[in-house]
Protein backbone atom coordinates (compact mmCIF):
# COMPACT_ATOMS: atom_id res chain seq x y z
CA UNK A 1 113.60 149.83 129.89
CA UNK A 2 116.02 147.11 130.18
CA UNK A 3 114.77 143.46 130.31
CA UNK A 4 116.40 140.01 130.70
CA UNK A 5 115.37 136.86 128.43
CA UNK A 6 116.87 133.79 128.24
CA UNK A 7 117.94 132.26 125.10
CA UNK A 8 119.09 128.71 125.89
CA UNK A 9 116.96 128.29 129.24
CA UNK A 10 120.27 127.64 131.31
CA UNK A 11 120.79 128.85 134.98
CA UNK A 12 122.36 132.22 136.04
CA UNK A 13 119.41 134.72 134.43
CA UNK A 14 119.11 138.13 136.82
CA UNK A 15 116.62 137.61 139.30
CA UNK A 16 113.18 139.47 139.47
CA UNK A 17 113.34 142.62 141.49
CA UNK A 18 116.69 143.70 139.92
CA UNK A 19 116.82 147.30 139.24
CA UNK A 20 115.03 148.33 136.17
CA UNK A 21 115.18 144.49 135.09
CA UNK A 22 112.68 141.99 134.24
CA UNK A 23 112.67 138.19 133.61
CA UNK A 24 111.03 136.58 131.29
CA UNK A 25 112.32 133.01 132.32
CA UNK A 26 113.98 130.35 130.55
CA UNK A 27 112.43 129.19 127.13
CA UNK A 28 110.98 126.16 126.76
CA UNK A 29 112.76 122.66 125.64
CA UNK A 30 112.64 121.44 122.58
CA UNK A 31 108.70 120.11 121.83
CA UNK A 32 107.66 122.03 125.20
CA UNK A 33 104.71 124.71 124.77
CA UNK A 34 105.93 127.74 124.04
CA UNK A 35 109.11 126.61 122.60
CA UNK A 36 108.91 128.01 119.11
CA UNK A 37 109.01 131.50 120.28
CA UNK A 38 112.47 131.35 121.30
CA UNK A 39 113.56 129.94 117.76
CA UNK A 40 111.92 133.10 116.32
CA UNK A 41 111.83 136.84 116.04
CA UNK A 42 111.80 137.97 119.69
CA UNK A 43 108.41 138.42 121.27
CA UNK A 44 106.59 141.26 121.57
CA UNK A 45 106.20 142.16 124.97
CA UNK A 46 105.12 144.83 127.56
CA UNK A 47 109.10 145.91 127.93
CA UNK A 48 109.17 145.91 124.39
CA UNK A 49 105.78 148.00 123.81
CA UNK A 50 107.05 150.21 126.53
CA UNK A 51 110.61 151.31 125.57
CA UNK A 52 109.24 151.24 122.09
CA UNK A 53 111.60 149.10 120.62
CA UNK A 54 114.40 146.70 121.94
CA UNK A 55 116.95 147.60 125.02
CA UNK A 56 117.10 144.35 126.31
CA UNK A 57 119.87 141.94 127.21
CA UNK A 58 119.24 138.43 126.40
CA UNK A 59 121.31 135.67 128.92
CA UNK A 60 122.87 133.46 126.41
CA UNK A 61 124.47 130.98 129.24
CA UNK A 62 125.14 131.11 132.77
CA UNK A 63 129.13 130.90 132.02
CA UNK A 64 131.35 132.15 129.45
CA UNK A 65 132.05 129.90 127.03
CA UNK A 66 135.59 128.79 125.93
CA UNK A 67 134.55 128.74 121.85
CA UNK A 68 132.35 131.22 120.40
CA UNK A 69 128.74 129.94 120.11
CA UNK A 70 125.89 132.17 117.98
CA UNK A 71 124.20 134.55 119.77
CA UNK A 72 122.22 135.95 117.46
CA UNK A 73 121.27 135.80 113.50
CA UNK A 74 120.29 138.73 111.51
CA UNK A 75 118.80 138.53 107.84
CA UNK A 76 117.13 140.62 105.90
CA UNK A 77 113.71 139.75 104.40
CA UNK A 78 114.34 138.81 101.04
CA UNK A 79 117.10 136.39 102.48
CA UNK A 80 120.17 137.91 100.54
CA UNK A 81 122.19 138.96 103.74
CA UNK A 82 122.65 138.03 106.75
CA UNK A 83 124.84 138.42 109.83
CA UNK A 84 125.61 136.00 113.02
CA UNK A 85 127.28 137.43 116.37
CA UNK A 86 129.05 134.30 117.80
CA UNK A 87 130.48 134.79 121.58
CA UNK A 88 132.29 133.13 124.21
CA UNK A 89 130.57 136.14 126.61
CA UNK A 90 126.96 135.47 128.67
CA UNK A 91 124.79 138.05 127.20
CA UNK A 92 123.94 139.96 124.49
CA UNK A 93 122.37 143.48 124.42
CA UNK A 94 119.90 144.02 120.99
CA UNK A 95 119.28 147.69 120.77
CA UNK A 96 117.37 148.91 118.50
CA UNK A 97 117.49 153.20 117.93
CA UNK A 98 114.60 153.73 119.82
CA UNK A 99 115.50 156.85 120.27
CA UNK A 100 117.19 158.43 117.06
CA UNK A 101 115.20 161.17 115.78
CA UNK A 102 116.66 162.02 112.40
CA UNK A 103 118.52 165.06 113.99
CA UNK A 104 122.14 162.84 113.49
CA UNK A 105 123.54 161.56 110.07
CA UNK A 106 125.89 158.95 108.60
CA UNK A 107 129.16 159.20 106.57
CA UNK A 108 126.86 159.97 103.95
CA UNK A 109 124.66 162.67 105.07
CA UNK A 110 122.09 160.46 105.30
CA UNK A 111 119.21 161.23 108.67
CA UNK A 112 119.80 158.23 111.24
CA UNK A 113 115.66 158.14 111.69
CA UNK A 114 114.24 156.00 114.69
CA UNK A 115 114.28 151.90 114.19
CA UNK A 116 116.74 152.66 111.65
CA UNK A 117 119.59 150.68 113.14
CA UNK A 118 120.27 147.70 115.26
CA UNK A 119 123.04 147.23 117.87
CA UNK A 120 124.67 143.90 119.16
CA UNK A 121 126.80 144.42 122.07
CA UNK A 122 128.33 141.21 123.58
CA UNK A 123 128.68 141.66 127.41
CA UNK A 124 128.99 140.45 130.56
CA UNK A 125 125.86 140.71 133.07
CA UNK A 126 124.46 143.64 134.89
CA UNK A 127 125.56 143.57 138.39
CA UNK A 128 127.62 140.48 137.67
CA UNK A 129 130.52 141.88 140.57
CA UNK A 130 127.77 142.26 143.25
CA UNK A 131 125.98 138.58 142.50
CA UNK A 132 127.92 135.40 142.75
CA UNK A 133 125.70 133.54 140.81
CA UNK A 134 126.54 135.95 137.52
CA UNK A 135 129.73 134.75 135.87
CA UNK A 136 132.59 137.08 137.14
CA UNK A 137 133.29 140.38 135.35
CA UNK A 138 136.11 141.05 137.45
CA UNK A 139 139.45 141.50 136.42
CA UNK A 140 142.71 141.27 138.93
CA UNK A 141 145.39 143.02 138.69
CA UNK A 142 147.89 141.26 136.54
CA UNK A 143 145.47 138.37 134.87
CA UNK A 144 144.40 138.69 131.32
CA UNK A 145 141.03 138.79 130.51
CA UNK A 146 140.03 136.57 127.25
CA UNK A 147 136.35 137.23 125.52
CA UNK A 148 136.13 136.74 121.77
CA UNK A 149 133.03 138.05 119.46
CA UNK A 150 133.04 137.42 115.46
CA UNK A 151 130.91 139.00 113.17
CA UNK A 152 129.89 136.26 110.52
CA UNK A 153 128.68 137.03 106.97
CA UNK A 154 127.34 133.73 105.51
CA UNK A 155 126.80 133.89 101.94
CA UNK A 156 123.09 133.07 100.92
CA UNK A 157 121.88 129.95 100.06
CA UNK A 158 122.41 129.39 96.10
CA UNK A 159 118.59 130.01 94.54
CA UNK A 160 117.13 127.40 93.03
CA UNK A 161 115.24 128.43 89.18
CA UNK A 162 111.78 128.53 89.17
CA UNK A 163 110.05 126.38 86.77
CA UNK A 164 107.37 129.12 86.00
């Protein structure tokens, strides 16, 4: 099930009562209650629980942004790769192979199992032609459309020795 979350608490989230939608409001300021969870992994949540896994797009702004700003970090546990999506677009999808089942494989051969991938799909909002409130996804006939979405790849953070 899709859901809505908002990342940076500004206006222009989908409403409650959208379609297959739910809101989970804007986060909290800075030293408000609640406000670590936004800085952290995502919560877990009833949608989440549900769909058993993510399908959820997260409203990163209520406009599109001129420069890319980061949507979304990625690292893996031990801290020796990571991966930022930075976007000038208003949302972000996080999927999550909920529903993979080992049946398809990679390059490799290898089984593409459930959970065993993550996808980060830069977008504009659901509905966004039907709601004037969404930023526009429309494009006229003979305007150019301008989005821009880099993959980053920061190197780790050199290690210091232990003095075991």
């Amino acid at each position: 099930m899709p859901g809505f979350g908002r990342r940076d608490g500004s206006a222009g989230a989908p409403p409650p009562g959208t379609a297959k939608s739910r809101t989970a409001g804007p986060c909290p300021r800075s030293g408000e209650p609640g406000a670590a969870r936004c800085s952290r992994a995502a919560p877990a949540d009833v949608a989440l629980r549900r769909a058993q896994g993510y399908d959820h797009l997260w409203v990163l702004a209520s406009h599109e942004s001129v420069a890319p700003r980061r949507a979304a970090r990625l690292s893996a546990p031990d801290g020796d790769r990571t991966m930022e999506v930075w976007t000038t677009a208003p949302g972000l999808q996080v999927y999550t192979a909920n529903h993979l089942d080992g049946t398809l494989t990679d390059p490799a051969g290898h089984p593409l199992g459930r959970h065993g991938a993550v996808c980060l799909e830069t977008q504009h909002l659901p509905d966004a032609p039907n709601r004037p409130a969404y930023p526009s996804a429309v494009l006229r006939p003979g305007t150019t459309g301008h989005r821009r979405t880099e993959f980053r790849f920061p190197r780790p953070a050199a290690r210091t020795p232990s003095a075991d």
